[in-house]
Protein backbone atom coordinates (compact mmCIF):
# COMPACT_ATOMS: atom_id res chain seq x y z
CA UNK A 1 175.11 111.48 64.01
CA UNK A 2 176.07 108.51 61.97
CA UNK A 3 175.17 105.01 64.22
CA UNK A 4 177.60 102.11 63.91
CA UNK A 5 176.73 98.40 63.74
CA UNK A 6 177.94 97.84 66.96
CA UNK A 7 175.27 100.59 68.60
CA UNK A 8 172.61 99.31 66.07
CA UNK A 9 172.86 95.71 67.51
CA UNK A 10 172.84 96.71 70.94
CA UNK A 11 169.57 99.03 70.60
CA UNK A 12 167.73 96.15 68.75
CA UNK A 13 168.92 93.88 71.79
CA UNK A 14 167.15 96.07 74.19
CA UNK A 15 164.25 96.62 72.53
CA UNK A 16 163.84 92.37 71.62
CA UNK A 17 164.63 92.42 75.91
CA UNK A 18 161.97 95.14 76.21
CA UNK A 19 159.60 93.54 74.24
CA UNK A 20 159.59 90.22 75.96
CA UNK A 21 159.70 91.50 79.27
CA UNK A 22 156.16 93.17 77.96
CA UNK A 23 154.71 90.26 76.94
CA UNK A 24 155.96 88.11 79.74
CA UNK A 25 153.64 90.44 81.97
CA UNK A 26 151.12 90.48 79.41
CA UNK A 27 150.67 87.04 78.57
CA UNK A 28 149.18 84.15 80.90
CA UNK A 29 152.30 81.72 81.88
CA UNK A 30 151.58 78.48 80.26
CA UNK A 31 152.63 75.23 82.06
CA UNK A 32 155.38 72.88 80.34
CA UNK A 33 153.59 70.20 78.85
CA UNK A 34 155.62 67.46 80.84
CA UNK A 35 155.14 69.15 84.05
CA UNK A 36 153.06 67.67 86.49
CA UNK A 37 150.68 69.21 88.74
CA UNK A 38 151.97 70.34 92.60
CA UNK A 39 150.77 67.39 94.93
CA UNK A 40 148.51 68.91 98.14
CA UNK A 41 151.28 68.22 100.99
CA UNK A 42 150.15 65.41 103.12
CA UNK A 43 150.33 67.74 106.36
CA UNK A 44 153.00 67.83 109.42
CA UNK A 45 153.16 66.23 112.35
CA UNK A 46 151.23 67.38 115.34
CA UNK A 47 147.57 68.06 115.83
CA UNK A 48 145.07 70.56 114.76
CA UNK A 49 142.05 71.41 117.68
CA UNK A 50 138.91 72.86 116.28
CA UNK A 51 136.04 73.69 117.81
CA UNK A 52 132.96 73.22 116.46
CA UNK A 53 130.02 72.73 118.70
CA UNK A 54 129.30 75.66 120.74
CA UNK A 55 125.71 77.56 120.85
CA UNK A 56 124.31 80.47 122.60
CA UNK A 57 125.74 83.65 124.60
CA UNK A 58 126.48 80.88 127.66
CA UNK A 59 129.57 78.93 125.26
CA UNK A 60 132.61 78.56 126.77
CA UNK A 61 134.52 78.83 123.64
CA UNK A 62 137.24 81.40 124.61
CA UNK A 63 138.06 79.30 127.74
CA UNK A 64 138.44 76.64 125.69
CA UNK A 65 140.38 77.86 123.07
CA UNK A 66 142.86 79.30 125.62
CA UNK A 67 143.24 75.80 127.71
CA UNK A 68 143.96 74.02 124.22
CA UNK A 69 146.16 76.90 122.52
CA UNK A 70 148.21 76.43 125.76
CA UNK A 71 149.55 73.18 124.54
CA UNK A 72 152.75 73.31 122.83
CA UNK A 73 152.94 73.16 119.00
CA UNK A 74 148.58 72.65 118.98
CA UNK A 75 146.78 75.19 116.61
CA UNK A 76 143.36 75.85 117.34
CA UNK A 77 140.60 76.71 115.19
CA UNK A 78 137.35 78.01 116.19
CA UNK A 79 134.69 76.79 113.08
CA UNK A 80 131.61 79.02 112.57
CA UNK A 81 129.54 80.37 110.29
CA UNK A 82 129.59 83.56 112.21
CA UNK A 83 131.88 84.68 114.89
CA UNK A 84 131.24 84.44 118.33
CA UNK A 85 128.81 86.09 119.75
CA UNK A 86 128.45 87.71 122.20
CA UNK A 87 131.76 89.17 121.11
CA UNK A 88 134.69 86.92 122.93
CA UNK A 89 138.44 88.06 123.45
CA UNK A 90 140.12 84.51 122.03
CA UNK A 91 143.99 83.68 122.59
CA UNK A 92 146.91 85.00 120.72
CA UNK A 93 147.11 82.60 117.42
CA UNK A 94 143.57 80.78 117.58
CA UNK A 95 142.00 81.68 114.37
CA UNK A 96 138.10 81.90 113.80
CA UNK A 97 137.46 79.69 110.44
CA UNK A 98 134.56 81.02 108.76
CA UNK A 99 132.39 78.18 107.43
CA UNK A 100 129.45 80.16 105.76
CA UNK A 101 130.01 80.96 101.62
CA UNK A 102 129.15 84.78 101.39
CA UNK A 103 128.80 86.51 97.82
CA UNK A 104 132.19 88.60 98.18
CA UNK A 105 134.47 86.23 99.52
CA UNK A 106 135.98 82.74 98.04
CA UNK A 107 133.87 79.56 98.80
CA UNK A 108 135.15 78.08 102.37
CA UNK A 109 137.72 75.55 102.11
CA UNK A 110 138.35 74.81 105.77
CA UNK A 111 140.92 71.61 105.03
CA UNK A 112 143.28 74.62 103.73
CA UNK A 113 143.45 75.82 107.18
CA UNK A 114 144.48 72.61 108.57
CA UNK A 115 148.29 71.87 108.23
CA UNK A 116 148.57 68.74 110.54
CA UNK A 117 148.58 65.63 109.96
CA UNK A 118 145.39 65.37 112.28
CA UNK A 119 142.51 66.99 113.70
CA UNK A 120 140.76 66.58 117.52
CA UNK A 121 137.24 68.35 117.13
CA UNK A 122 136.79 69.45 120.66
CA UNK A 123 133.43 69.58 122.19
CA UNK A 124 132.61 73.14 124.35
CA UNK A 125 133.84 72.96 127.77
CA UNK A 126 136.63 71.01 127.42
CA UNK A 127 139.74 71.43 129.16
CA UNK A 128 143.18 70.07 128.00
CA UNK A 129 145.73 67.31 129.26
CA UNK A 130 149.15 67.34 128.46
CA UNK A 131 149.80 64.36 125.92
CA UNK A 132 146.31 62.96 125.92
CA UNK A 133 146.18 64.21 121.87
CA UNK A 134 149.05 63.01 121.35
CA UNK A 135 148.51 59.25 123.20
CA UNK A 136 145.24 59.56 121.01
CA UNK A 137 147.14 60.19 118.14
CA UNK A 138 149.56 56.83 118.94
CA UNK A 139 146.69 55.01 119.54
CA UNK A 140 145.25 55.47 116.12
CA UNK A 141 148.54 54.98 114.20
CA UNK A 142 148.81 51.61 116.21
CA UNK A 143 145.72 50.48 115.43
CA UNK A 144 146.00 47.08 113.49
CA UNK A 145 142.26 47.32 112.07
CA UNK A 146 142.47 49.51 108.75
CA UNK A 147 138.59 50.27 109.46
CA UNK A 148 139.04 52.21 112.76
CA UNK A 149 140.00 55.95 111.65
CA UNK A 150 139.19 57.85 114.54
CA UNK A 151 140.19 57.41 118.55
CA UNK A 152 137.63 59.07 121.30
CA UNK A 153 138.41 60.52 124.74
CA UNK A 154 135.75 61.14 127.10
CA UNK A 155 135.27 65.03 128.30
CA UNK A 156 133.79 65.35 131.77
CA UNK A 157 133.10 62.26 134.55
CA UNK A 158 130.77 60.37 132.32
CA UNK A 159 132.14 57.75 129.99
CA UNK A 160 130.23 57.87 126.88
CA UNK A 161 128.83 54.05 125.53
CA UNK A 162 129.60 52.33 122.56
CA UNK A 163 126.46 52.19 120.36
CA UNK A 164 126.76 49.96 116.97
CA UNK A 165 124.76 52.51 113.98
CA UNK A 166 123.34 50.77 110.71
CA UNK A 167 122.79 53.73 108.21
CA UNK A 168 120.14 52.16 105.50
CA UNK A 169 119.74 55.18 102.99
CA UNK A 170 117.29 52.95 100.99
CA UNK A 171 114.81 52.93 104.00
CA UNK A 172 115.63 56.37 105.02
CA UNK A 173 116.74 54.91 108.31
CA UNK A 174 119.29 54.99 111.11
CA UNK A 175 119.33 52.03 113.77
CA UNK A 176 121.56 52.02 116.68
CA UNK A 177 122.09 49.21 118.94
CA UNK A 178 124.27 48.40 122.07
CA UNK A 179 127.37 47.07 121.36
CA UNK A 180 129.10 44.37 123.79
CA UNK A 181 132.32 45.63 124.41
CA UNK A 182 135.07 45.06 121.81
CA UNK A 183 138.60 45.83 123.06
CA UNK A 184 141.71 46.53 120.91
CA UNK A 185 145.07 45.97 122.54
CA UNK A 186 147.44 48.84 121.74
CA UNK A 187 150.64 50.15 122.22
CA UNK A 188 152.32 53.17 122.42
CA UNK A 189 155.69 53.95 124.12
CA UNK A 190 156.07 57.77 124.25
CA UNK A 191 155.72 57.66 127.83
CA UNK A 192 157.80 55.26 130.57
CA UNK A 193 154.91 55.56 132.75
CA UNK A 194 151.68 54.53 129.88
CA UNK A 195 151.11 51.11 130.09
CA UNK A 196 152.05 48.85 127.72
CA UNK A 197 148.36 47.25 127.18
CA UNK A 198 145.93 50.24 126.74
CA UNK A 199 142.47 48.70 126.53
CA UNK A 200 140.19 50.65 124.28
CA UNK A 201 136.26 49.66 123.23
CA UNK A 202 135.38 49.63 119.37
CA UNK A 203 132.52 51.53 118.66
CA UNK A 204 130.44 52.45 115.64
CA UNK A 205 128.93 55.36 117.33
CA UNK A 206 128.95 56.94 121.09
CA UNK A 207 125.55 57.81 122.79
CA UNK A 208 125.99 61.58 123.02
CA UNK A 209 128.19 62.17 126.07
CA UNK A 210 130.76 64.49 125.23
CA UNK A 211 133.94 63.23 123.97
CA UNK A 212 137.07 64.52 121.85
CA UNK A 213 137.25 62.96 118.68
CA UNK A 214 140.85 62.62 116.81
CA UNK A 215 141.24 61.39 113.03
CA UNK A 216 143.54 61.55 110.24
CA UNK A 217 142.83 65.41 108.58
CA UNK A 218 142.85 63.25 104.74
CA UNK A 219 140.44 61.19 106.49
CA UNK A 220 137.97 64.05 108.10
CA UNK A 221 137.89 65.94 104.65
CA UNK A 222 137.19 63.26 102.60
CA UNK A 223 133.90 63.41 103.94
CA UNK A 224 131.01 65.24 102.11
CA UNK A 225 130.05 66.52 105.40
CA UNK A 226 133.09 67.25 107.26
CA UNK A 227 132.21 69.84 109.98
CA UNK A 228 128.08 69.59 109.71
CA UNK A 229 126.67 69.93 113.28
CA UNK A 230 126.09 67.99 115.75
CA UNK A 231 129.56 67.12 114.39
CA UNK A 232 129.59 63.31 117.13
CA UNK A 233 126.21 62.17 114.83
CA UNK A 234 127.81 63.51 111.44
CA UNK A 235 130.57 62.05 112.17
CA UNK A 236 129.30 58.57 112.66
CA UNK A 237 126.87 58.31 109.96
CA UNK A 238 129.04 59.05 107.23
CA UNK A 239 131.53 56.67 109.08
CA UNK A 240 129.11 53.85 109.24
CA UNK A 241 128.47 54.33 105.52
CA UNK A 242 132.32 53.86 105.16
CA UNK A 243 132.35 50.69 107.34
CA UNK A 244 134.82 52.95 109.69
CA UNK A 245 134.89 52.71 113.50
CA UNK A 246 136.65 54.33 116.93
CA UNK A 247 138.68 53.40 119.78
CA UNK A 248 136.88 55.03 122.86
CA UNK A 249 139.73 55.19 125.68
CA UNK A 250 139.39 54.61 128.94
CA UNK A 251 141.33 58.29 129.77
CA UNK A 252 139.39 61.34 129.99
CA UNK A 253 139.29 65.20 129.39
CA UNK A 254 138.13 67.20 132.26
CA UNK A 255 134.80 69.21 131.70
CA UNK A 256 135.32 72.98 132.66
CA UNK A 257 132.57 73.47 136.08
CA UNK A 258 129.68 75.97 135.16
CA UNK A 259 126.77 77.08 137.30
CA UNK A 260 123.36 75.56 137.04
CA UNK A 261 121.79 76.92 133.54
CA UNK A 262 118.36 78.61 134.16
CA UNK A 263 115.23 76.92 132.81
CA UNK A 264 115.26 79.44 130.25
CA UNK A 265 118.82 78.95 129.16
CA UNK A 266 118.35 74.96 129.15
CA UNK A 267 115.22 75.07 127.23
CA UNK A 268 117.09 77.43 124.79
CA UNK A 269 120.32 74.93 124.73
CA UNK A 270 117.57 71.94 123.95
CA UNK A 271 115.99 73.78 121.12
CA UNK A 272 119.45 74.55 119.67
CA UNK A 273 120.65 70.85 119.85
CA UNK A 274 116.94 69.60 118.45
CA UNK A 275 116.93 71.99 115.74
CA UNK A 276 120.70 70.89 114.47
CA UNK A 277 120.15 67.47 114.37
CA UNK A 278 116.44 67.65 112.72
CA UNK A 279 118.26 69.84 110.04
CA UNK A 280 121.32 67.17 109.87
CA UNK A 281 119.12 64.34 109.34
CA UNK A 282 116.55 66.16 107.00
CA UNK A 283 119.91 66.98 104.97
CA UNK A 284 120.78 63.42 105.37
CA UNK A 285 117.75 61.90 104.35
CA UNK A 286 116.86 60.20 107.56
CA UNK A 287 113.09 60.09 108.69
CA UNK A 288 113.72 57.25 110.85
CA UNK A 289 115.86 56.75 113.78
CA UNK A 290 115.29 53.49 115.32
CA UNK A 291 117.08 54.03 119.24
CA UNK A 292 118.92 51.13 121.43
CA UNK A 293 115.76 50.34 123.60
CA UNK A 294 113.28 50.10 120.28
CA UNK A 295 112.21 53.40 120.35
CA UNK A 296 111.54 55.32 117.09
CA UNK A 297 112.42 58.33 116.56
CA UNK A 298 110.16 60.12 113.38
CA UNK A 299 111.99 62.89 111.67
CA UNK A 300 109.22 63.08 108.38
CA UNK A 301 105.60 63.11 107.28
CA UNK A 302 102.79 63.59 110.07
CA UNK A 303 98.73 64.08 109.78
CA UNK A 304 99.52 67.58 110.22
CA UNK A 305 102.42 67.91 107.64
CA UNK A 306 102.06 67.18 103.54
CA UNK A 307 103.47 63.65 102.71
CA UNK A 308 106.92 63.55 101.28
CA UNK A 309 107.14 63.81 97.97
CA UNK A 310 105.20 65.65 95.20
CA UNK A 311 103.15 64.16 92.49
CA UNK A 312 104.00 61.00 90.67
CA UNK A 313 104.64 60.55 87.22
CA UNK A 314 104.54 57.74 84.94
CA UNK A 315 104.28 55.28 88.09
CA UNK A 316 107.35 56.40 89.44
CA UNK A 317 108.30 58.84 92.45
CA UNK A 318 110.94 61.15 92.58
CA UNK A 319 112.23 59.04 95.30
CA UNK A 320 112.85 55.91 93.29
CA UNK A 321 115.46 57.74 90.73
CA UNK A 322 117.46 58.77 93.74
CA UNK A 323 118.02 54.42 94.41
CA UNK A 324 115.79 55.07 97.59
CA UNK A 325 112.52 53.37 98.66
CA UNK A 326 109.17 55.02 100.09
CA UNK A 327 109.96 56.81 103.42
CA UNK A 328 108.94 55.28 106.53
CA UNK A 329 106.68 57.82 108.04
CA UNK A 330 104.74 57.53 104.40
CA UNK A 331 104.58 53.65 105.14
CA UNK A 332 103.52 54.73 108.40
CA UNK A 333 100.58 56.68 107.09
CA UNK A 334 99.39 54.25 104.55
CA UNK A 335 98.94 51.16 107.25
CA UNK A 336 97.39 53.13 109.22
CA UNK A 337 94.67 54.81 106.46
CA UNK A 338 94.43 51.28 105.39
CA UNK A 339 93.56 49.43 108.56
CA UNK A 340 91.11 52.79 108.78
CA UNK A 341 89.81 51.91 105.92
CA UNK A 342 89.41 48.18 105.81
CA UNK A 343 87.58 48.43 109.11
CA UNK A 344 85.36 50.90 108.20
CA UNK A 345 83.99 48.61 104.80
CA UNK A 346 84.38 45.74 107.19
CA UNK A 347 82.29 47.37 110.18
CA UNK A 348 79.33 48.86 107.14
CA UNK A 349 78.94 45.20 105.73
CA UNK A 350 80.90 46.61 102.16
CA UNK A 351 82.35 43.72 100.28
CA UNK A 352 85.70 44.55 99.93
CA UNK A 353 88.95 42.78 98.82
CA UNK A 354 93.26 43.93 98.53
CA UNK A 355 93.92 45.02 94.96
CA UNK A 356 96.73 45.25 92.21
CA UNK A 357 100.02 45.83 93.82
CA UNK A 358 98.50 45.89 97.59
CA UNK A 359 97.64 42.24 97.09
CA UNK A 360 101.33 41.79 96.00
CA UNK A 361 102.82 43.28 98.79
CA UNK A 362 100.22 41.35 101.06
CA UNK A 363 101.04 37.78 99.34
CA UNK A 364 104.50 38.48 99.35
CA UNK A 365 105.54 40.22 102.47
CA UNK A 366 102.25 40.57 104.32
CA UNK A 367 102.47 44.73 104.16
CA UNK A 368 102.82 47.29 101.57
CA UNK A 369 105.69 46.79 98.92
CA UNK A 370 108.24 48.71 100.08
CA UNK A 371 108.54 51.22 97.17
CA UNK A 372 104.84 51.32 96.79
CA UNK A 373 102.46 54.90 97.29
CA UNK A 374 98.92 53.84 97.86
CA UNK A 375 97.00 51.42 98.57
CA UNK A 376 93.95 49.79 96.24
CA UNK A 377 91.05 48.07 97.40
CA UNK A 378 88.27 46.88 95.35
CA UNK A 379 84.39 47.25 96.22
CA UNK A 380 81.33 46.09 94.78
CA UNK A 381 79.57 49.29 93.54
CA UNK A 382 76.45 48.84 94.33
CA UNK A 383 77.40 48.36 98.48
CA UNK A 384 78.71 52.02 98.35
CA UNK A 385 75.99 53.17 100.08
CA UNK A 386 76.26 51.02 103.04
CA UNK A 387 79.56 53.36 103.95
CA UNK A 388 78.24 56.10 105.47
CA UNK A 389 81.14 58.36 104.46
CA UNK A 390 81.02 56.96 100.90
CA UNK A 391 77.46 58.18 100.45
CA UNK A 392 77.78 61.09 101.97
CA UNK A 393 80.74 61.91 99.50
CA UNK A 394 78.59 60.08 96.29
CA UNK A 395 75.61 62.15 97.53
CA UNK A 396 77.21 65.72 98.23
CA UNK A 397 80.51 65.58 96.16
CA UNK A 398 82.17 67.13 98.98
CA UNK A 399 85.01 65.82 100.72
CA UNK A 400 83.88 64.34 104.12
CA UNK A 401 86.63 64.12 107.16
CA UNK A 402 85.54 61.40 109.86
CA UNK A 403 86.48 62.14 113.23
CA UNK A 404 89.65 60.07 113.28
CA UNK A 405 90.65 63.05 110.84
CA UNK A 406 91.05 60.72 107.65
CA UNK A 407 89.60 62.71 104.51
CA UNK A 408 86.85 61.01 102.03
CA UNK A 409 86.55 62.09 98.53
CA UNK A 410 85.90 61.20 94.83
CA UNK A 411 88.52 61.17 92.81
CA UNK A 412 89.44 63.88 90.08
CA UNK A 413 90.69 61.11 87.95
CA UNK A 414 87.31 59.52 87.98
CA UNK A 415 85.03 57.04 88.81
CA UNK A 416 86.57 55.92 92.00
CA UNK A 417 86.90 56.81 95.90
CA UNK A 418 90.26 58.05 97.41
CA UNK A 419 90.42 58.34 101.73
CA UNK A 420 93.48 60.43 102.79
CA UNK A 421 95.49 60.17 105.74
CA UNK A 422 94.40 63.88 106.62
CA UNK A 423 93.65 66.91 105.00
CA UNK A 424 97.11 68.18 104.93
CA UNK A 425 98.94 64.96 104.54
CA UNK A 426 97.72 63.68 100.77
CA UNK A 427 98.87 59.34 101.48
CA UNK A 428 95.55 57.41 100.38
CA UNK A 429 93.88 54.14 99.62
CA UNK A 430 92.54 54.50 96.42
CA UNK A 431 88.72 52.79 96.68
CA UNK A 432 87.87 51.19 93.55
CA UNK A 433 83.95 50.38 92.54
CA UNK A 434 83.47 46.80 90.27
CA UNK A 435 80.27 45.92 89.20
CA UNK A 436 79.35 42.59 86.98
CA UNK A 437 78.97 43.46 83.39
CA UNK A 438 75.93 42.62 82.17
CA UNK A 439 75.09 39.67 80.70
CA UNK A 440 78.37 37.96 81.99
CA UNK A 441 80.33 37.04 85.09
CA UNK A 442 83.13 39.27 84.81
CA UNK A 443 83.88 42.30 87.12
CA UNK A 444 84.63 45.61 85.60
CA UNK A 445 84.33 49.49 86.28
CA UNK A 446 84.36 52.31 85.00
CA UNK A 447 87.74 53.96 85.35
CA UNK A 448 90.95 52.74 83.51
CA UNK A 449 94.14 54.03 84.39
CA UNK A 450 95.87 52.31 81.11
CA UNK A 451 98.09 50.42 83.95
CA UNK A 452 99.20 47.13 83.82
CA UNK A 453 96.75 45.20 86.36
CA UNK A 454 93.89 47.49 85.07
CA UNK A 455 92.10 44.22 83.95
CA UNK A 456 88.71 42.95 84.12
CA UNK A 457 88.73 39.42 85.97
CA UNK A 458 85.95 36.56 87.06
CA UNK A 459 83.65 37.16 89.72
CA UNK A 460 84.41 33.79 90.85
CA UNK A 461 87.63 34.88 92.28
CA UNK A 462 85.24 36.89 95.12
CA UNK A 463 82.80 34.24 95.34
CA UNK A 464 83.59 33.40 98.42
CA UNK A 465 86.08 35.98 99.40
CA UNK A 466 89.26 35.25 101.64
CA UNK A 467 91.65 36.63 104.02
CA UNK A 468 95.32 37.62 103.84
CA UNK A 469 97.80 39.45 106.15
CA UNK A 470 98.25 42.76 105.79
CA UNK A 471 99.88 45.53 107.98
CA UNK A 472 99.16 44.03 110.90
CA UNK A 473 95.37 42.38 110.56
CA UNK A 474 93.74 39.92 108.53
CA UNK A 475 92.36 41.65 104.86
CA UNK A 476 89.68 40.57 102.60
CA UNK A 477 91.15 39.33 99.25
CA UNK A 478 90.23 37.31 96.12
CA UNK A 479 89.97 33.64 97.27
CA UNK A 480 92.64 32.84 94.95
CA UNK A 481 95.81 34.91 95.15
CA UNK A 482 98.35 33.54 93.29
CA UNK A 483 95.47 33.29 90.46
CA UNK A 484 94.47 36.75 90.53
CA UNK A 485 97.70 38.16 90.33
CA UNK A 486 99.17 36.32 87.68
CA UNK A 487 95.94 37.36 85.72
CA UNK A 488 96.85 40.76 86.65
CA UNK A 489 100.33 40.77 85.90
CA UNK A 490 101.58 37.76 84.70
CA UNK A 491 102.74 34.41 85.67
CA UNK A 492 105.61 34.36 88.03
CA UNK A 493 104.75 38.21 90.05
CA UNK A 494 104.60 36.89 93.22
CA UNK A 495 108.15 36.14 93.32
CA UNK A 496 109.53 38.33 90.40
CA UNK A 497 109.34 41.86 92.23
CA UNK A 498 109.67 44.82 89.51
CA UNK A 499 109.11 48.69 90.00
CA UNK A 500 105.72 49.97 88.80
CA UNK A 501 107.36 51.48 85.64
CA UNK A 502 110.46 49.50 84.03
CA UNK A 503 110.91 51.41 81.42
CA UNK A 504 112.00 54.38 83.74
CA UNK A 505 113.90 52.81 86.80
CA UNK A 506 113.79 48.89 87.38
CA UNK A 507 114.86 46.96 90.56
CA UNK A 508 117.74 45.86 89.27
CA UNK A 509 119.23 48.68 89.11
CA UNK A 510 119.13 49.10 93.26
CA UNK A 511 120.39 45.89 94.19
């Protein structure tokens, strides 16, 4: 059968369609140069509810979820890294947001659940009022401060109080504070019956009371720790760090009645809450939390525990690259191994004196430098044997533990002394022997560390011998300090404060 032109162009049309069909499904679509990416929608109107903090086979999550899902237009989400258990029957449309990554699933990415504008995290317990998110939600977009993002509502008869919170991530340390009442005027007019003037406090932080918290959803993920538990103390750390604060208002949520928990089932609640917020601040990097009254509040490094941090190189700890300085419960330790110390030598009749860097700190601040590891003290040799625990460790070359549980040794690195803190925890004062050289009136020893104030100096600076501050007492040092330090590190040290090691991290470069 002969084929005309007219058939011939219409087969090589369908097979030209055919073809590019195939590679259309083949091929991965490529983007138009000039086309921009699709913005993430800012989110509707309304509020999400999630719940966050619940614990234990005695949550009241379900009830919760149901009083809250019965508000018009409110989704709830219940955040976990597990479901509920024991197993709960929750309401029609609340969805369970699974917050743990698992090998066969995509990462989390709970701000993709959240379509609203923004999000009340709920506390357990909590009961709902008609229009009190939404009032909260006025009261926030009234607010004439740019640094308040998020408005709190009590949950049960007791009003939570304002605290002020000082995150220093330097000094591994949280302070809070009370805070005298600072009151925002705002307005809202989506009901006839609000008044006009609703008085709210200003807080940094609230002392642990239960409370709803409502903020912006851009603003809650924004956060590097969004939905971290106890989500109140998250919350206001990383918001202190930000300079943000909250309106706490005077109207409340009711808290849902339970019976009396069991001693069991309170101890076990306890242990929960203790064991989130030890794991939030160890993730945090807090070791100290200074409380409103002055109490302190140690989260690191005990005589029981190993110090810190690991083994430092090149005169600089791991903690210095990461623009912090030496954790307080390490401070802690070395005051207290050096006032162990220093009374010990002072008690035996050992002439003793502050050396290298610890006479810095103690000329300058009157206590350790605050990015410092150890603590040096200089002895004359020959009055080693008027320590008892010195001479029992230059006798035996064993370490010795007195019964204050401090640990005497020599040290591997040579001809020197080291007392820990304990066994376990490794912080020492570092005990160095100086004799007079021969035929001269210098001091020098026998160990040389090749750093900086490793210098042989005058006996004359220890003829007589005088007293500085130091953590808390009065310390035996050369009877000229400014003198001895600028012999040891050059003229100027006192008030030119450097790292140990320039050349890897300076000061500068934290301030």
């Amino acid at each position: 059968m002969r084929i005309t032109p007219c058939q011939a162009a219409l087969a090589a049309a369908i097979t030209l369609n055919l073809l590019l069909l195939l590679c259309s499904r083949l091929l991965p679509a490529a983007s138009p140069p000039c086309r921009h990416p699709r913005r993430v929608p800012e989110g509707v109107p309304g509020v999400t509810v999630i719940l966050r903090d619940f614990d234990g086979p005695d949550h009241d999550v379900a009830a919760t979820a149901r009083s809250f899902s019965a508000l018009p237009g409110v989704p709830v989400l219940v955040a976990s890294e597990a479901p509920p258990y024991p197993p709960v029957s929750l309401p029609a449309g609340v969805t369970v947001l699974s917050l743990r990554p698992e090998p066969h699933r995509p990462p989390p990415r709970p701000e993709l659940a959240v379509r609203t504008r923004h999000v009340a995290l709920v506390p357990d317990g909590a009961r709902a009022v008609p229009g009190l998110l939404r009032r909260m939600r006025d009261v926030l977009e009234a607010a004439s401060d740019g640094g308040v993002r998020a408005v709190a509502a009590a949950v049960g008869q007791r009003r939570p109080r304002c605290l002020a919170v000082e995150v220093d991530i330097k000094a591994w340390t949280v302070r809070y504070s009370h805070q005298s009442d600072q009151r925002g005027d705002q307005q809202s007019d989506h009901r006839s019956d609000q008044r006009s003037d609703q008085r709210s406090d200003r807080c940094g932080a609230l002392d642990g009371a239960p409370a709803v918290l409502l903020l912006r959803t851009r603003d809650l993920f924004s956060l590097p720790f969004p939905l971290t538990r106890p989500v109140p103390t998250s919350l206001s750390l990383q918001a202190a760090l930000r300079g943000w604060h909250l309106l706490l208002l005077p109207a409340s949520f009711p808290l849902a009645p339970r019976p009396p928990p069991s001693p069991h089932a309170l101890w076990r609640a306890q242990t929960a809450q203790d064991s989130q917020r030890r794991a939030l601040l160890e993730q945090f990097g807090v070791k100290l939390e200074v409380l409103p009254d002055g109490a302190r509040r140690w989260h690191g490094c005990a005589k029981d525990t190993p110090r810190c941090f690991g083994t430092v190189r090149r005169q600089t700890p791991q903690y210095l690259l990461a623009g912090r300085w030496t954790p307080p419960c390490c401070l802690r330790a070395l005051r207290a191994t050096a006032r162990h110390v220093l009374a010990q030598l002072e008690a035996a009749g050992v002439r003793h004196w502050l050396e290298g860097g610890t006479l810095l700190g103690a000329v300058r601040l009157g206590d350790i430098i605050p990015w410092d590891y150890d603590v040096d003290v200089g002895l004359y040799r020959e009055d080693v044997p008027k320590c008892r625990w010195l001479a029992a460790v230059a006798g035996t070359g064993q370490p010795v533990e007195d019964p204050q549980g401090f640990l005497w040794e020599k040290a591997a690195e040579g001809e020197f002394f080291r007392v820990h803190f304990s066994r376990a925890n490794r912080l020492h004062v570092d005990l160095w022997p100086f004799y007079v050289r021969p035929g001269s009136a210098t001091m020098t020893k026998d160990t040389w560390l090749g750093h900086r104030q490793d210098v042989e100096f005058p006996e004359s600076f220890l003829v007589p011998l005088g007293t500085v501050a130091f953590a808390g007492v009065a310390a035996k040092a050369p009877n000229d300090p400014r003198g001895f330090l600028e012999l040891k590190f050059g003229p100027g040290a006192i008030e030119s404060p450097e790292y140990p090691n320039p050349e890897v991290r300076r000061l500068a470069q934290d301030m």
